[in-house]
C-alpha atoms as a PDB file:
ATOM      1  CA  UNK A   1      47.075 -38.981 -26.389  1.00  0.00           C
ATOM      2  CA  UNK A   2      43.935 -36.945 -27.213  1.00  0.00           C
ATOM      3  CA  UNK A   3      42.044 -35.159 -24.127  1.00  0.00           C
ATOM      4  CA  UNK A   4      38.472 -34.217 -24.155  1.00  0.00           C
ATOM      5  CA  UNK A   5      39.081 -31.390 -25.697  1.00  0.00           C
ATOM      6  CA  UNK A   6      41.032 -33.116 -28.520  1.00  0.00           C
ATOM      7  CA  UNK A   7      38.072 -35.258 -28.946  1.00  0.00           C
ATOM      8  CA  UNK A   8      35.595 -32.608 -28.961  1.00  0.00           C
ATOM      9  CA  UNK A   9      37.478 -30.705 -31.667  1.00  0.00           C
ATOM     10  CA  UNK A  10      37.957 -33.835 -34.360  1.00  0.00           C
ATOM     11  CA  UNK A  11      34.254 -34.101 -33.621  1.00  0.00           C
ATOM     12  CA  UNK A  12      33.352 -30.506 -34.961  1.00  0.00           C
ATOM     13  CA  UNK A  13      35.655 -31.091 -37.715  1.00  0.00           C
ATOM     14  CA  UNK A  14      33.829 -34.087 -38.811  1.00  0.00           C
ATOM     15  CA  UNK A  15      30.532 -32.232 -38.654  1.00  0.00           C
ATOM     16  CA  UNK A  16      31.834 -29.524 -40.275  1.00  0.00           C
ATOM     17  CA  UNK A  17      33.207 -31.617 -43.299  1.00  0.00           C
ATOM     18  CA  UNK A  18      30.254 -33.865 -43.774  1.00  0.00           C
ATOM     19  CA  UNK A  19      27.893 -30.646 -43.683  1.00  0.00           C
ATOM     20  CA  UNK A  20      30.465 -29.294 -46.857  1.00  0.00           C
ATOM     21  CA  UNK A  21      29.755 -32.252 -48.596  1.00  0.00           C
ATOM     22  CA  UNK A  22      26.661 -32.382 -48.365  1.00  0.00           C
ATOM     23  CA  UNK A  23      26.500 -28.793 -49.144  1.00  0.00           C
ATOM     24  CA  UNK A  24      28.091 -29.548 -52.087  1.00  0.00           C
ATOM     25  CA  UNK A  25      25.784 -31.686 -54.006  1.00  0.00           C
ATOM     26  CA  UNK A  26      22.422 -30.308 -52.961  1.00  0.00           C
ATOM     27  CA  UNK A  27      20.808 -26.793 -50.792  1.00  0.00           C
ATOM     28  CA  UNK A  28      20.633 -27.180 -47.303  1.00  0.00           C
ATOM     29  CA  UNK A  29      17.889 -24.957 -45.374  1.00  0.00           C
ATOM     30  CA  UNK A  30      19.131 -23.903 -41.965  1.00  0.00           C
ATOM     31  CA  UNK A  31      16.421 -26.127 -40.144  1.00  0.00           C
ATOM     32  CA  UNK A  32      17.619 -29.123 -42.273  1.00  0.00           C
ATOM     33  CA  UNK A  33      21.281 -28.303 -41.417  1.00  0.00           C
ATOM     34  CA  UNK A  34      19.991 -28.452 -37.703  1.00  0.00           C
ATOM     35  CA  UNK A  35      18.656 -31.857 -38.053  1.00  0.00           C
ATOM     36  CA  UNK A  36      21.658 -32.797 -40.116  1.00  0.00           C
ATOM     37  CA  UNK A  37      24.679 -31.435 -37.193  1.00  0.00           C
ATOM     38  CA  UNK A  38      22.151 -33.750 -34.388  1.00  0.00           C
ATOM     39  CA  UNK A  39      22.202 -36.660 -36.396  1.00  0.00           C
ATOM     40  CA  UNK A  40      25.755 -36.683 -37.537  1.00  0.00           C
ATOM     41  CA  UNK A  41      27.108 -35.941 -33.508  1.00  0.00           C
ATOM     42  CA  UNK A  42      24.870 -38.347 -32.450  1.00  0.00           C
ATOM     43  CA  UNK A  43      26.456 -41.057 -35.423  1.00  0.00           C
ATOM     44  CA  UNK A  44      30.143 -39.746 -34.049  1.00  0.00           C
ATOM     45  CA  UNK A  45      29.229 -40.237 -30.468  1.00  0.00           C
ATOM     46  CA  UNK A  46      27.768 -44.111 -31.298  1.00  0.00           C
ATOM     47  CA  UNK A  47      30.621 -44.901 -33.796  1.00  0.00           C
ATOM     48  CA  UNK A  48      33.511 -43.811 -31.275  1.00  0.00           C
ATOM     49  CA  UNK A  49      32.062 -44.976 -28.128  1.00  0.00           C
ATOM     50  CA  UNK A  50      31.369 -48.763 -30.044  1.00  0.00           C
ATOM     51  CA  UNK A  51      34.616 -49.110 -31.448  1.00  0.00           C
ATOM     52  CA  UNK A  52      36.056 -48.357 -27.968  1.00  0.00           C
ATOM     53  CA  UNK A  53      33.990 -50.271 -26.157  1.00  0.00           C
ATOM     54  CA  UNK A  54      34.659 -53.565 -28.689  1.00  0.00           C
ATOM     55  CA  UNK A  55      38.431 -53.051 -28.451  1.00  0.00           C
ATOM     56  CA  UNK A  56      37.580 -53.036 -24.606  1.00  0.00           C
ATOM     57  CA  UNK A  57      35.847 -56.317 -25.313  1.00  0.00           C
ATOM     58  CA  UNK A  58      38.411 -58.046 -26.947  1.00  0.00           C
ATOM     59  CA  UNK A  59      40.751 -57.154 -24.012  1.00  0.00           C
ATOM     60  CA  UNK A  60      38.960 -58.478 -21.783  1.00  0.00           C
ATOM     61  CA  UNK A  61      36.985 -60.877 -23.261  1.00  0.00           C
ATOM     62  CA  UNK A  62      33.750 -60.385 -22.922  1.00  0.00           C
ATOM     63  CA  UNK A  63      31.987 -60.068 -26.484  1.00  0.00           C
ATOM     64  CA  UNK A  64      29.105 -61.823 -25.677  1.00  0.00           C
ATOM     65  CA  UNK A  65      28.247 -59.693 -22.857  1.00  0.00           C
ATOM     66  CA  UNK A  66      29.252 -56.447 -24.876  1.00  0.00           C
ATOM     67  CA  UNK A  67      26.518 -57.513 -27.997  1.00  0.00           C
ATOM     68  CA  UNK A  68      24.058 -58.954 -25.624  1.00  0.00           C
ATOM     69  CA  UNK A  69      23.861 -55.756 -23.279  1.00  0.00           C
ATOM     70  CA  UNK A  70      23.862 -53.914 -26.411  1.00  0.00           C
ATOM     71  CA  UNK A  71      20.743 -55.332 -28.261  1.00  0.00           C
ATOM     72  CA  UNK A  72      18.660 -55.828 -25.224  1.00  0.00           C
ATOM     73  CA  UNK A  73      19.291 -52.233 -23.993  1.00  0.00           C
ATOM     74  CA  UNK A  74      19.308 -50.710 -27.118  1.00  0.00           C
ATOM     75  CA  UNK A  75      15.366 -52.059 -27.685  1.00  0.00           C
ATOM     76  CA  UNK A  76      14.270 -51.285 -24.550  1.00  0.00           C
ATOM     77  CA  UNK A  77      15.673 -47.619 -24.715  1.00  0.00           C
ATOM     78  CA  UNK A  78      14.061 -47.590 -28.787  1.00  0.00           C
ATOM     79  CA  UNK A  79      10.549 -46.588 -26.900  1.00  0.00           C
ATOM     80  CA  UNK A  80      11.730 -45.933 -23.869  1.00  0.00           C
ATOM     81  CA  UNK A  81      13.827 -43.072 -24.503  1.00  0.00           C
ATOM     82  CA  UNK A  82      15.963 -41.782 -21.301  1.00  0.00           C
ATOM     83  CA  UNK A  83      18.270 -38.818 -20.737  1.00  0.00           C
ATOM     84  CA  UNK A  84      20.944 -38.387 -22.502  1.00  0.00           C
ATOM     85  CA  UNK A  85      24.442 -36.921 -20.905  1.00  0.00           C
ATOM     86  CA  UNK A  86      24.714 -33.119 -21.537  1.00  0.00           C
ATOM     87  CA  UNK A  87      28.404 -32.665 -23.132  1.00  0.00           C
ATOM     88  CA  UNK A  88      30.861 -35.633 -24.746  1.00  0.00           C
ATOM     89  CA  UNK A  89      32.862 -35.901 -21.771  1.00  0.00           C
ATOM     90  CA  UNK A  90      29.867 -36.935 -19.598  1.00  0.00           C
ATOM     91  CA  UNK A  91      28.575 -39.082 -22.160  1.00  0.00           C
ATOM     92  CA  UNK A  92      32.231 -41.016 -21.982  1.00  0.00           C
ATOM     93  CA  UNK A  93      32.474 -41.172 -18.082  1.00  0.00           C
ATOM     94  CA  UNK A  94      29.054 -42.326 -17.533  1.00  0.00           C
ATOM     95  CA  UNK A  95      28.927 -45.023 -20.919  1.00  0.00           C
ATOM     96  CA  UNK A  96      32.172 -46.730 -20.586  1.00  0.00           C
ATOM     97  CA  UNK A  97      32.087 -47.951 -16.696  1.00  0.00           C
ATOM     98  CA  UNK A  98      28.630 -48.691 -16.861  1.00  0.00           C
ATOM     99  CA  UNK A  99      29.114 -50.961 -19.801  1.00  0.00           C
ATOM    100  CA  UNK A 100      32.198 -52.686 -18.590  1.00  0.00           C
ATOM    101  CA  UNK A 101      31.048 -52.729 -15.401  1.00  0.00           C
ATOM    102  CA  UNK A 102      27.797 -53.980 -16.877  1.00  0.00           C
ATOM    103  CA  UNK A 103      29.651 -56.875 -19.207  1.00  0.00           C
ATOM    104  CA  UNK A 104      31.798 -57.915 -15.536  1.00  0.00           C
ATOM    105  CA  UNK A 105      28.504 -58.173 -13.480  1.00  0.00           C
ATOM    106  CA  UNK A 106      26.591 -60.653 -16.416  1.00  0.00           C
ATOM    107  CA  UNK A 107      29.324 -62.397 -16.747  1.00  0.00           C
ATOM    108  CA  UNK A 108      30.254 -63.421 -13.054  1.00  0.00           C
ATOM    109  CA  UNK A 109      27.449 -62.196 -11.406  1.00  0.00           C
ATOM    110  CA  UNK A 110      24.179 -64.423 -10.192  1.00  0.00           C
ATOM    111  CA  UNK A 111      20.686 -62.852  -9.551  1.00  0.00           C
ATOM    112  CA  UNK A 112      18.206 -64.872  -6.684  1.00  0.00           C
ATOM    113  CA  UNK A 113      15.171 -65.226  -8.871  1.00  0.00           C
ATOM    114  CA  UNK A 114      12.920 -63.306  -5.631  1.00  0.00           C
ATOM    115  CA  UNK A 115      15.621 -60.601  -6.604  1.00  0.00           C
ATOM    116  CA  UNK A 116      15.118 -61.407 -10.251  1.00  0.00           C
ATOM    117  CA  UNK A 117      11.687 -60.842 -10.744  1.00  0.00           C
ATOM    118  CA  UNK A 118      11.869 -57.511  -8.117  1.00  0.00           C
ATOM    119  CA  UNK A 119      13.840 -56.222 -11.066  1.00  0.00           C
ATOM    120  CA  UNK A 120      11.196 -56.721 -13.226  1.00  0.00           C
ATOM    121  CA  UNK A 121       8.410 -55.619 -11.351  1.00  0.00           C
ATOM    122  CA  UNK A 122      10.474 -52.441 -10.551  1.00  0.00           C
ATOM    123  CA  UNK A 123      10.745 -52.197 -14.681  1.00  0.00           C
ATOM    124  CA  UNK A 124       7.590 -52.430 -15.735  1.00  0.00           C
ATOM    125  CA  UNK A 125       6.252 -49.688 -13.002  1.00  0.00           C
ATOM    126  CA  UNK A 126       9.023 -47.837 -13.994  1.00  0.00           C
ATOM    127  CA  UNK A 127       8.067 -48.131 -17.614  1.00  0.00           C
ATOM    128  CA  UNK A 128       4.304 -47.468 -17.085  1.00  0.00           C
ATOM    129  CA  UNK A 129       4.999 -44.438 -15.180  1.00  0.00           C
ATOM    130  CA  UNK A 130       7.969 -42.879 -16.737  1.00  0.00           C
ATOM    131  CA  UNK A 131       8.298 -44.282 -20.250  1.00  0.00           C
ATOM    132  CA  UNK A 132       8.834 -42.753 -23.015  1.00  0.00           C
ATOM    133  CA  UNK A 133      11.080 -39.977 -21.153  1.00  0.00           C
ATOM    134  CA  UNK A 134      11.827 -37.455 -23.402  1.00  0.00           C
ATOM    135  CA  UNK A 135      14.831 -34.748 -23.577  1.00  0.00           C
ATOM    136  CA  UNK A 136      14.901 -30.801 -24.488  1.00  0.00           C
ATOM    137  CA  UNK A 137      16.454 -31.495 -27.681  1.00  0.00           C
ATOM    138  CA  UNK A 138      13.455 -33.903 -28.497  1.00  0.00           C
ATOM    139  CA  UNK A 139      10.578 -33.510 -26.872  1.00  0.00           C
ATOM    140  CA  UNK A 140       7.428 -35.834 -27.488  1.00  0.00           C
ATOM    141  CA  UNK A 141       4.980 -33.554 -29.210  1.00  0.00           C
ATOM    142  CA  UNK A 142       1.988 -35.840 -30.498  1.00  0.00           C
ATOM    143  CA  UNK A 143       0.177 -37.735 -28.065  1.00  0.00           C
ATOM    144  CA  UNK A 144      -0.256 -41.053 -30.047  1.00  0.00           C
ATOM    145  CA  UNK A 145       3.161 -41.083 -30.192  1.00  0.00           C
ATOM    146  CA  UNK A 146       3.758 -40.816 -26.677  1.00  0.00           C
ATOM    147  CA  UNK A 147       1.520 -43.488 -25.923  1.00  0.00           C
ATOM    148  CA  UNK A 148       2.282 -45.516 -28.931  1.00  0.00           C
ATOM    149  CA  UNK A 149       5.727 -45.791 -27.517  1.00  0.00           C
ATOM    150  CA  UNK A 150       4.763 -46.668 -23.896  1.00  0.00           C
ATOM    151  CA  UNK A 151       2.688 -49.412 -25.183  1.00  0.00           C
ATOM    152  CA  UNK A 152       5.879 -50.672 -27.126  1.00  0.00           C
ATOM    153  CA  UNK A 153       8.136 -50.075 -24.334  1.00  0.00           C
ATOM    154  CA  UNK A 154       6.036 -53.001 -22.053  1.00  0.00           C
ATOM    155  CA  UNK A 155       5.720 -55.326 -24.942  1.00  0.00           C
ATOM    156  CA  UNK A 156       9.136 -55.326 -25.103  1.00  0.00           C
ATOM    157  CA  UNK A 157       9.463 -55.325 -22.250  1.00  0.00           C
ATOM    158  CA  UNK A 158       6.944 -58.316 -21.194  1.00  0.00           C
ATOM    159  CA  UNK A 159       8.488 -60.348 -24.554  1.00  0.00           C
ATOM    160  CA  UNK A 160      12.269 -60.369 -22.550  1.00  0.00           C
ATOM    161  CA  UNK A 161      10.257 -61.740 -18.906  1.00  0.00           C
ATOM    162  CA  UNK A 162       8.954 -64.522 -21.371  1.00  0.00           C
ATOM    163  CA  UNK A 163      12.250 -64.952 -22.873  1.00  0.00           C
ATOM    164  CA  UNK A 164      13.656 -64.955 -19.190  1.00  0.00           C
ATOM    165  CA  UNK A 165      11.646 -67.536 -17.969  1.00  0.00           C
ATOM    166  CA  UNK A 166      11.969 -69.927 -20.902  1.00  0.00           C
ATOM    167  CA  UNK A 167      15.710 -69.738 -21.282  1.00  0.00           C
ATOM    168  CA  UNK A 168      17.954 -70.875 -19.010  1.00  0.00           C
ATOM    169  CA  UNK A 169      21.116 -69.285 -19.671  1.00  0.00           C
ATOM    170  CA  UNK A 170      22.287 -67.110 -16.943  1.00  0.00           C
ATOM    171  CA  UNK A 171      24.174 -64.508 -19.364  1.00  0.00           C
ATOM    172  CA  UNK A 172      21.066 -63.505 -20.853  1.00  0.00           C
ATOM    173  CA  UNK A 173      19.598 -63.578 -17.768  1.00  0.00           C
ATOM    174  CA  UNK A 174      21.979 -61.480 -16.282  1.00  0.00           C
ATOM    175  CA  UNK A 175      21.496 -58.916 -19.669  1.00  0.00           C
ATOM    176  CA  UNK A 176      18.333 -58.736 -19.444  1.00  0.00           C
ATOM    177  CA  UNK A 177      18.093 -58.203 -15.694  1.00  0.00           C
ATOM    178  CA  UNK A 178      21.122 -55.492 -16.147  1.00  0.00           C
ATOM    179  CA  UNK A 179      19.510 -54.102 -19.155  1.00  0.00           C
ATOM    180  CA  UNK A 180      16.084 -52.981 -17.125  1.00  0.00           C
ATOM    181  CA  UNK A 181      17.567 -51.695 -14.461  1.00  0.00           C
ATOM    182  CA  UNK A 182      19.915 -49.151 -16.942  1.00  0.00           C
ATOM    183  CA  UNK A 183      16.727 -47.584 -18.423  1.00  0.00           C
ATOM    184  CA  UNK A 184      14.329 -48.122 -15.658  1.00  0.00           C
ATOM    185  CA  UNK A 185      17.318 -45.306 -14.128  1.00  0.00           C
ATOM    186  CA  UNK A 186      17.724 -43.260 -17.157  1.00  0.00           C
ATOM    187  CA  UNK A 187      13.783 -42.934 -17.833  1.00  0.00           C
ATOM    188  CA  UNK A 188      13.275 -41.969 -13.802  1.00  0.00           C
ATOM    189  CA  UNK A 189      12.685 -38.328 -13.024  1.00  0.00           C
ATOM    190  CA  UNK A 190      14.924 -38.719 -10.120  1.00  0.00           C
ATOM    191  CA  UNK A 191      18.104 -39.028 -12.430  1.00  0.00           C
ATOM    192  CA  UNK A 192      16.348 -35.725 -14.571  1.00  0.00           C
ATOM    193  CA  UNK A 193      16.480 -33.711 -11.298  1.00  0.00           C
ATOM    194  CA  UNK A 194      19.709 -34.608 -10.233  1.00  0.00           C
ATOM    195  CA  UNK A 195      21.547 -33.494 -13.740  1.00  0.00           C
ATOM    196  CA  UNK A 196      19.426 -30.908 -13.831  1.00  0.00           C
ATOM    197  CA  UNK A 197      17.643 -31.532 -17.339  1.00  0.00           C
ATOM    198  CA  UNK A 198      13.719 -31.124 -17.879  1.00  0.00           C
ATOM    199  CA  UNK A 199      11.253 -33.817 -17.487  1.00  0.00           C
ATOM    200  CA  UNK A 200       8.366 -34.558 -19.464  1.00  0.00           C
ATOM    201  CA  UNK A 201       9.461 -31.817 -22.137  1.00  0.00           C
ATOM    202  CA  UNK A 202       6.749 -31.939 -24.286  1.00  0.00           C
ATOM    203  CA  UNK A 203       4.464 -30.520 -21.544  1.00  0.00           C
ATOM    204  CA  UNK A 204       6.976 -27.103 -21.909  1.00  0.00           C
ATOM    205  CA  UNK A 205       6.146 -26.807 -25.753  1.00  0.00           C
ATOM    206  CA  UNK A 206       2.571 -27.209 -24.995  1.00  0.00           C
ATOM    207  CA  UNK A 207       2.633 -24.454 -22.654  1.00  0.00           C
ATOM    208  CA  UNK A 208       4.469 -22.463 -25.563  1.00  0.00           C
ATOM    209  CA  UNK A 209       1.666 -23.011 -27.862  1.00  0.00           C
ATOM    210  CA  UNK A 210      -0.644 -21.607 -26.003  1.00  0.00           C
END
């Protein structure tokens, strides 16, 4: 079986071999190459971490949940942004049980609609406060962009209370519900504090330019 540090290591040799080939067929600048190694550990972590969690799925059975926690986080966190876990292993303890704990509580789980619509409420403040949380790695520069994506993040956000009230299945209910409360938490300066990772980082490289 392959430990963490197994994983980590067929990780840098698949970054490693994709930057080759690339290298191979055109010139790379070093800030390109950058930009490259992010994008291609960030495609790694995805791809690994879905096909786990689908195998998972199937196991279990609960596919539905799995693809309906996926798209309706996976919008809200598009403009919403949120921390990110520091190092592969934390990215695997904390993504895992919160999915599959996630998939267990929509599928057997009921929400009071007072409780319900708390959830929301707490969303959308935490969204107009909070959203778009940024991270070191990619801070928010441009102002329209930051506020651009806060504007997105409660339409979206708004468009899932109207599919909420006017649908009346409980598992998407339950996703949605589930779903808001996941980036409402990673979007929270609270959570930045406690793992020790900057908040509002774009402030930082404003300071910079100075």
């Amino acid at each position: 079986m392959i430990g963490p540090l197994g994983c980590d290591r067929v990780k840098k040799k698949f970054i490693e071999k994709s930057i080759q080939l690339i290298k191979q067929n055109r010139e790379v600048e070093l800030l390109e190459e950058k930009k490259l190694r992010y994008g291609l550990e960030a495609f790694y972590n995805l791809a690994t971490k879905t096909i786990v969690l689908i195998l998972l799925a199937i196991l279990f059975d609960f596919g539905l949940e799995l693809l309906l926690l996926t798209i309706i986080y996976s919008t809200l966190r598009l403009y919403g942004f949120g921390i990110h876990a520091k190092t592969s292993l934390q990215c695997w303890l904390t993504t895992i049980p919160v999915y599959i704990g996630g998939c267990l509580i929509i599928k057997y789980c009921e929400f009071p609609t007072t409780v319900s619509y708390i959830i929301w409420i707490f969303g959308f403040l935490s969204f107009l406060f909070f959203a778009p949380a940024d991270t070191p790695a990619r801070p928010l520069i441009r102002k329209n962009k930051r506020i651009r994506a806060k504007i997105l993040s409660l339409v979206i956000l708004t468009a899932y209370l109207i599919v909420f009230i006017y649908t009346k299945n409980p598992l998407f209910h339950n996703a949605i519900l589930y779903a808001i409360i996941m980036e409402s938490i990673v979007i929270n300066p609270i959570i930045y504090k406690i793992s020790n990772t900057p908040f509002n980082n774009y402030k930082s490289f404003q300071k910079n330019m100075v």
